[in-house]
Protein backbone atom coordinates (compact mmCIF):
# COMPACT_ATOMS: atom_id res chain seq x y z
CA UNK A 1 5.64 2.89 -114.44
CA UNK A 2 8.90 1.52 -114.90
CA UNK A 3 9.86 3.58 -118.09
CA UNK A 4 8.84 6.82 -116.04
CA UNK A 5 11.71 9.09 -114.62
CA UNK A 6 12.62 8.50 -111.02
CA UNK A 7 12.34 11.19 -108.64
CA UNK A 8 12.48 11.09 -104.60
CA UNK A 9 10.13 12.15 -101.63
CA UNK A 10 11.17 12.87 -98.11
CA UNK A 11 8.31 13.84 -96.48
CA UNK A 12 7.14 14.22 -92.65
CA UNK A 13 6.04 15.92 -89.39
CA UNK A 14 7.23 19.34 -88.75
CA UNK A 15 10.76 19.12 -86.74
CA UNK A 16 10.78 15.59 -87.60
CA UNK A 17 14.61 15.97 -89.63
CA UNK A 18 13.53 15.97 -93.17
CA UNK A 19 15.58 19.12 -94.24
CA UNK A 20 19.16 17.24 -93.04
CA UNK A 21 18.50 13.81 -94.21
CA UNK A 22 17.43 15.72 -97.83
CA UNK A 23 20.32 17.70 -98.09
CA UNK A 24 22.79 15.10 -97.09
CA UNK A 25 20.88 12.59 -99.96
CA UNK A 26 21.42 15.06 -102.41
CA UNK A 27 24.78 15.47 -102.15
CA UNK A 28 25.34 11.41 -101.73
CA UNK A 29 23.36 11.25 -104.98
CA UNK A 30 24.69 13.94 -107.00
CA UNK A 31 20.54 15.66 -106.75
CA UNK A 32 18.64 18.77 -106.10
CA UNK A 33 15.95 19.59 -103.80
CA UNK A 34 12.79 20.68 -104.77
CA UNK A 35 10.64 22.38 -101.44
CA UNK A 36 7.49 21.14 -100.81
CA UNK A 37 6.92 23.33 -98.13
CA UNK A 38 4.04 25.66 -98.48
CA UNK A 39 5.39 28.42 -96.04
CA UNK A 40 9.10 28.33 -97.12
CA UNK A 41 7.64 29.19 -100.94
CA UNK A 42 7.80 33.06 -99.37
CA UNK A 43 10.47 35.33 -99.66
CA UNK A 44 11.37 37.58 -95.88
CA UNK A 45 9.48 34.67 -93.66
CA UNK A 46 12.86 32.91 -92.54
CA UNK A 47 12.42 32.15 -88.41
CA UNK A 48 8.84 30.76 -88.26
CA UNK A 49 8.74 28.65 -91.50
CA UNK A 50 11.65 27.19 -90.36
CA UNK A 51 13.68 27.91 -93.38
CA UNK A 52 17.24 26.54 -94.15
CA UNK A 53 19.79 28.71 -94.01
CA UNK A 54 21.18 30.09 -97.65
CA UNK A 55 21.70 32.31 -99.94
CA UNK A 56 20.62 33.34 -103.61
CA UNK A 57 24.01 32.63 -106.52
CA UNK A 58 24.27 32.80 -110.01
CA UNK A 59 25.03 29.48 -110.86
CA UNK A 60 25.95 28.91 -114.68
CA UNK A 61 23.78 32.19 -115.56
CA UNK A 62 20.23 30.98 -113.36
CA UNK A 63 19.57 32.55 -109.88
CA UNK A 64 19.80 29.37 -107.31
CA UNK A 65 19.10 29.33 -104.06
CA UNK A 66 21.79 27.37 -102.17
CA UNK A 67 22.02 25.30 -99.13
CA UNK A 68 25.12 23.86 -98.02
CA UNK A 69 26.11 24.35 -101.78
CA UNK A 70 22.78 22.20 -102.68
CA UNK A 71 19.92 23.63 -104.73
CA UNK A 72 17.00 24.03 -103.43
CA UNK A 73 14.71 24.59 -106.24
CA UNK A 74 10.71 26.38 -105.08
CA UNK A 75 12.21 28.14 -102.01
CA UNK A 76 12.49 31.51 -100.82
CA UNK A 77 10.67 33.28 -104.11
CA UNK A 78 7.07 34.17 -103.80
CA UNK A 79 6.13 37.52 -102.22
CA UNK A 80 4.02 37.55 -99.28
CA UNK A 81 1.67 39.59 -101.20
CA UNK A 82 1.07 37.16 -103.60
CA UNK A 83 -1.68 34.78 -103.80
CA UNK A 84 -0.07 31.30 -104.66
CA UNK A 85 -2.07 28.41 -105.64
CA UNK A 86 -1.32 24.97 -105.75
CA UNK A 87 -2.03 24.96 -109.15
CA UNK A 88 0.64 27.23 -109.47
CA UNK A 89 2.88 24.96 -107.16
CA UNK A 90 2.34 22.32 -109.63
CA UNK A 91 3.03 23.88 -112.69
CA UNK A 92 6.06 25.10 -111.12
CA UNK A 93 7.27 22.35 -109.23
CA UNK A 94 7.13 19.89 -112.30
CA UNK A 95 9.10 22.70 -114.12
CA UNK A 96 11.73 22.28 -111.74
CA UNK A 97 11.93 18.56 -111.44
CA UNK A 98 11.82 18.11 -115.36
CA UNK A 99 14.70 20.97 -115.58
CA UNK A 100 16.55 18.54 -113.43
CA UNK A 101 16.09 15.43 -114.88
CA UNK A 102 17.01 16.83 -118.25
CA UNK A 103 20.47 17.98 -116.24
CA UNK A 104 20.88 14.06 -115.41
CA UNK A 105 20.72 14.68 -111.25
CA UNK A 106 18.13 13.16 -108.86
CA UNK A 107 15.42 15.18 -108.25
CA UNK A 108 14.70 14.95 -104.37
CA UNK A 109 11.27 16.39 -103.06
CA UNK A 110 11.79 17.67 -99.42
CA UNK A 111 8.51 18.79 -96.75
CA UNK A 112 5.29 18.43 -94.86
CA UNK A 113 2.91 19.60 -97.05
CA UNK A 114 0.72 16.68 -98.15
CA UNK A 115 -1.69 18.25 -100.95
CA UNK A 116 1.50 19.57 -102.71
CA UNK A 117 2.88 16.37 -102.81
CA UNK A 118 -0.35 14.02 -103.89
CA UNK A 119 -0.38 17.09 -106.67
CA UNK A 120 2.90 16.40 -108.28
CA UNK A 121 3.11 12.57 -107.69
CA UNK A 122 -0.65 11.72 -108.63
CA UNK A 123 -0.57 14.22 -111.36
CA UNK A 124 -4.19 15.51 -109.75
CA UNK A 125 -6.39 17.18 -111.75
CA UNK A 126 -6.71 21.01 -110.60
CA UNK A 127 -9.28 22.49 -112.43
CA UNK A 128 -10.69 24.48 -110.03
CA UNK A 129 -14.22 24.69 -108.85
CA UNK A 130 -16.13 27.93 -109.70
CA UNK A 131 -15.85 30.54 -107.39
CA UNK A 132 -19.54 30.87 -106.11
CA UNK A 133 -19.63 34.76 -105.19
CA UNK A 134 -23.40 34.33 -103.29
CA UNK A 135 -22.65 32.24 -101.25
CA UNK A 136 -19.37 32.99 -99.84
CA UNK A 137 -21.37 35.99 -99.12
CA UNK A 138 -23.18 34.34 -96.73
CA UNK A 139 -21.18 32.02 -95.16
CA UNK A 140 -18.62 35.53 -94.14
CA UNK A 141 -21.60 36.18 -92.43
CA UNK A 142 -21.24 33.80 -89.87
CA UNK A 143 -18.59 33.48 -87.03
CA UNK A 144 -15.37 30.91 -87.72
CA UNK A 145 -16.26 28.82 -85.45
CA UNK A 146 -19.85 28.23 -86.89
CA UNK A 147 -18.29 27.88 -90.30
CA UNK A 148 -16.11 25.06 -89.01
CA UNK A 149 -19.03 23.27 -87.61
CA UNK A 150 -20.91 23.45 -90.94
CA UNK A 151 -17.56 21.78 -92.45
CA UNK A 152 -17.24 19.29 -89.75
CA UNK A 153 -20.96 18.34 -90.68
CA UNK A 154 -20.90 18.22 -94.44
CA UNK A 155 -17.07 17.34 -95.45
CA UNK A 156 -15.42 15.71 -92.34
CA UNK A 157 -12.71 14.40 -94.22
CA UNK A 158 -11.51 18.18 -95.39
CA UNK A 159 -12.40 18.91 -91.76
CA UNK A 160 -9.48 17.16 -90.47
CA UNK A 161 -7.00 17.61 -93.23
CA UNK A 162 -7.16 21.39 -93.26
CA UNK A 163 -6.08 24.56 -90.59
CA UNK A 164 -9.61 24.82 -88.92
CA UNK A 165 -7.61 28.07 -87.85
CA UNK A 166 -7.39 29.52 -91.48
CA UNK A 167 -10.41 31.33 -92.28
CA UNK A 168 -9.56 31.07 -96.11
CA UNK A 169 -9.24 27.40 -96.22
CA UNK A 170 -12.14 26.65 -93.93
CA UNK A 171 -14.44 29.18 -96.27
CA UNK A 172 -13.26 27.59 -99.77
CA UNK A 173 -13.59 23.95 -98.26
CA UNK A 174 -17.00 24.83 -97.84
CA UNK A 175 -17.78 26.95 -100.94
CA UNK A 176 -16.81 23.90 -102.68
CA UNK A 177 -18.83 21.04 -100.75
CA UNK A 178 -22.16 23.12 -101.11
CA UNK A 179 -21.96 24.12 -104.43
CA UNK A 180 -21.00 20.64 -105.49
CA UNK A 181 -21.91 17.94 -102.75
CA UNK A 182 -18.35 16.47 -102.82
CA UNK A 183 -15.69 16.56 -100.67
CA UNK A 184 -13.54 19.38 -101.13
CA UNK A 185 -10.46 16.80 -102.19
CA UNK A 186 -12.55 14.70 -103.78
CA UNK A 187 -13.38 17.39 -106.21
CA UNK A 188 -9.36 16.91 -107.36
CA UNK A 189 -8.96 13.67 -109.80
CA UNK A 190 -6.00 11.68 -110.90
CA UNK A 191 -4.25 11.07 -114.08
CA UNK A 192 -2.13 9.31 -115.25
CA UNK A 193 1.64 9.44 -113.42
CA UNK A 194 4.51 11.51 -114.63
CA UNK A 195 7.03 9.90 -112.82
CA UNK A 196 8.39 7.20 -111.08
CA UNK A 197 8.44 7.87 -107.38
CA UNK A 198 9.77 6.61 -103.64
CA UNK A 199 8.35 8.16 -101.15
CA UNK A 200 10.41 8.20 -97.92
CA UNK A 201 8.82 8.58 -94.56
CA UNK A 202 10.57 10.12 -91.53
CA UNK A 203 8.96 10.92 -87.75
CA UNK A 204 9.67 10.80 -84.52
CA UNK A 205 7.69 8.95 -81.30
CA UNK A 206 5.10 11.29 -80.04
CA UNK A 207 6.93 12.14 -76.98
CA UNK A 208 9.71 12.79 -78.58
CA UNK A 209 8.70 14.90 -81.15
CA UNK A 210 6.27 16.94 -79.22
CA UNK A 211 9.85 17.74 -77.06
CA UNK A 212 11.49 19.01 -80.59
CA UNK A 213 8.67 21.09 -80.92
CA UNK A 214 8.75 22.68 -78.31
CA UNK A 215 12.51 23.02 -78.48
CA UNK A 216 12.36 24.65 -81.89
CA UNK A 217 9.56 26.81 -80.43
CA UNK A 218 12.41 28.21 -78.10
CA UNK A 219 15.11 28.65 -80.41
CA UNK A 220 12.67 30.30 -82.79
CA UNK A 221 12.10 33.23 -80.59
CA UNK A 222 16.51 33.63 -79.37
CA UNK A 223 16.87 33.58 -83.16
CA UNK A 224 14.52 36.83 -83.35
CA UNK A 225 11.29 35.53 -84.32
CA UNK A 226 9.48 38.38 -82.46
CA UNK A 227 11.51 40.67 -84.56
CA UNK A 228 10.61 39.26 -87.52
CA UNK A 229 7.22 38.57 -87.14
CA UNK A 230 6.88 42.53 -86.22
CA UNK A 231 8.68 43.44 -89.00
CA UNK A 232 6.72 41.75 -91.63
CA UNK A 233 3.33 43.13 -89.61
CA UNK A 234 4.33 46.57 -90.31
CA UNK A 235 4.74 45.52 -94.60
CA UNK A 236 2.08 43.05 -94.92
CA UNK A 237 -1.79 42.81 -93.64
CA UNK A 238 -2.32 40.25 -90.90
CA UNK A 239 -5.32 38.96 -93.87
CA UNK A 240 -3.29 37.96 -95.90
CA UNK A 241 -2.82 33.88 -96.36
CA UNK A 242 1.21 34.22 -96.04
CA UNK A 243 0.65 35.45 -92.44
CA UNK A 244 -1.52 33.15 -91.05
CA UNK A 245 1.87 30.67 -90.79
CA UNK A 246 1.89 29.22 -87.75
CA UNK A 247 3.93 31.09 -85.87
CA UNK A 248 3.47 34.33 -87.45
CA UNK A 249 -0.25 34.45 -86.52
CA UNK A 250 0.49 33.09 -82.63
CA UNK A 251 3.19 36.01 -82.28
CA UNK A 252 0.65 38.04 -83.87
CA UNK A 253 -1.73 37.54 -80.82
CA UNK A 254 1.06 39.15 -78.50
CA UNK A 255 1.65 41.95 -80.90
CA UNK A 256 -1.87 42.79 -81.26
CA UNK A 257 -2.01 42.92 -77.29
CA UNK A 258 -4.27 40.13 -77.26
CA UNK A 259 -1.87 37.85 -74.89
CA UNK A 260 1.33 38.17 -73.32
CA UNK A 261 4.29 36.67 -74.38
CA UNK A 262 4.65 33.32 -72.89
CA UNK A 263 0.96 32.78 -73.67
CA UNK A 264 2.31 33.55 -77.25
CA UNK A 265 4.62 30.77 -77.49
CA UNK A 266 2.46 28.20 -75.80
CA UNK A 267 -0.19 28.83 -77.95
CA UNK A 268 2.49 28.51 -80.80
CA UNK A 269 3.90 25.02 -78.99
CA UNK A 270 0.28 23.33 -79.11
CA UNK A 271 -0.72 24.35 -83.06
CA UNK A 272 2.56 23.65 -84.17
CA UNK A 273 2.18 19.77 -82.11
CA UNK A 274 -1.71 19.63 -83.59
CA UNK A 275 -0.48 20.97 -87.02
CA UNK A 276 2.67 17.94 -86.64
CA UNK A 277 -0.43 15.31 -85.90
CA UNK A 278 -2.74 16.82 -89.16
CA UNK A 279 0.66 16.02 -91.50
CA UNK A 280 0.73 12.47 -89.64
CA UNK A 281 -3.77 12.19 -90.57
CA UNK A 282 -2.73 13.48 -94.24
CA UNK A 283 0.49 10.65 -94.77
CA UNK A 284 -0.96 7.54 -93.64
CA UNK A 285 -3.75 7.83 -96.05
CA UNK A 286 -0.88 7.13 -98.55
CA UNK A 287 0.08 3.03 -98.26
CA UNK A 288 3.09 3.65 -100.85
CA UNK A 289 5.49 5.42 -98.52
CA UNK A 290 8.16 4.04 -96.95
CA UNK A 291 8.75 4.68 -93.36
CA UNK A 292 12.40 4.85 -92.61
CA UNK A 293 13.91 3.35 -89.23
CA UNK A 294 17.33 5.03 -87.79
CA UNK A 295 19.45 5.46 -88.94
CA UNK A 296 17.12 7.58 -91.79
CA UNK A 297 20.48 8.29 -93.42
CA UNK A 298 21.51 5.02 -93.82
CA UNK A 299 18.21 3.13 -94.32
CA UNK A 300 17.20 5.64 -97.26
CA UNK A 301 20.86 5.21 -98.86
CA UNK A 302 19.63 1.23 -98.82
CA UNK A 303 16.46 2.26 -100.03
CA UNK A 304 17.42 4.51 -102.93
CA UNK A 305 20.17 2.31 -104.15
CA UNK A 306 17.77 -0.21 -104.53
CA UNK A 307 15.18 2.09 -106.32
CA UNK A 308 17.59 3.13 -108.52
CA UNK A 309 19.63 -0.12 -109.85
């Protein structure tokens, strides 16, 4: 393990600070940032994935998309039209951390999104499962809400790792557990590691966090996210995975005349907090992260100089 490059994680809750205490380790450590943010992968969807503010440069002849003059490598470039797996997440994300490595900077692996991260660092196995056309057939068939009780029956580990709210995930979760009888992430295996990696924890007290939530929540919809969100609803179908984000599918409710407004947004307040506590489930499954106490920037500084020497 020793011998294998060393890369860094910052990983966390939603609103919990990650983006800042990346960006400012990059710079301290002459790295990049690779996104690990499964929203922020799509190009138009600024407000509601929460999104750092940049802009596309040719840097030394390669498109870059930069952040307070960092890279952020895996952000802002996939069409909400497109289908993105996360085997293509890890083909591409190892792409970028390998490109650079071979530059000699720090790669530094910034988000929430647990699966993308156990991908990369674990090196899973993603050969994927047959699609079994018969019977996703009949499980469309039947209501959401009966399909999540199936799940919650037979796989009640993938249950409480995925978006019970996603239709997609909840169907292939249980495509997979009753054509094979295993969990649908226990279907994914590991191999051997491709790098050498510290994983750096950062969250907030519930309290406090729930408060930042519902904060962001608020800004969100002064910086336009109404706008946006109606904007992208007149390109893009509401079936399609990229808008179910949260926050794009809760506006979507008031849009669609289904609720008013301030309905809307406390709808949006209480997925975002139960989405915040399913990143919290997936992260202390994993015993090798490091959770940082305040101040993060100067406890990971302690941490990564000591990784590194």
């Amino acid at each position: 393990m020793s011998q294998l490059p060393k890369i860094i994680v910052i990983l966390g809750p939603t609103a919990s600070g990650k983006t800042d205490l990346g960006i400012f380790l990059a710079k301290k450590f002459n790295g990049e940032v690779v996104n690990f943010d499964s929203r922020q992968i799509y190009t138009e969807m600024n407000i509601a994935t929460a999104k750092p503010e940049g802009r596309w440069e040719n840097v030394e002849g390669k498109r870059i998309f930069l952040v307070e003059g960092v890279p952020h490598h895996l952000m802002d470039f996939v069409s909400p039209l497109n289908l993105y797996s996360l085997s293509d997440f890890k083909r591409d994300a190892q792409a970028a951390i390998d490109d650079i490595l071979l530059r000699g900077k720090l790669p530094i692996l910034v988000g929430g999104t647990g699966l993308y991260f156990w991908s990369v660092i674990d090196n899973l196995d993603l050969a994927e499962t047959p699609p079994n056309l018969e019977l996703r057939a009949e499980l469309e068939k039947k209501p959401l809400a009966e399909q999540v009780k199936l799940l919650q029956e037979k796989d009640p580990e993938s249950a409480v790792l995925i978006d019970l709210k996603n239709p997609r995930r909840v169907l292939r979760a249980l495509e997979v557990v009753l054509s094979t009888g295993k969990s649908f992430f226990a279907c994914r295996g590991k191999s051997n590691p491709l790098y050498n990696v510290l994983q750096l924890g950062v969250t907030l007290e519930k309290g406090e966090l729930n408060t930042k939530i519902d904060q962001r929540v608020d800004e969100q919809i002064k910086m336009g996210l109404l706008e946006e969100t109606k904007q992208l609803s007149q390109k893009y179908s509401w079936d399609l995975p990229s808008m179910s984000s949260i926050g794009y599918r809760q506006i979507g409710y008031f849009l669609k005349g289904e609720m008013n407004l301030e309905e809307a947004m406390e709808i949006l307040k209480r997925d975002t907090r139960r989405y915040a506590k399913r990143q919290m489930t997936w992260f202390k499954r994993d015993q090798r992260i490091v959770w940082l106490k305040k101040p993060w920037t100067e406890n990971a500084t302690v941490e990564i100089e000591k990784f590194l020497s």
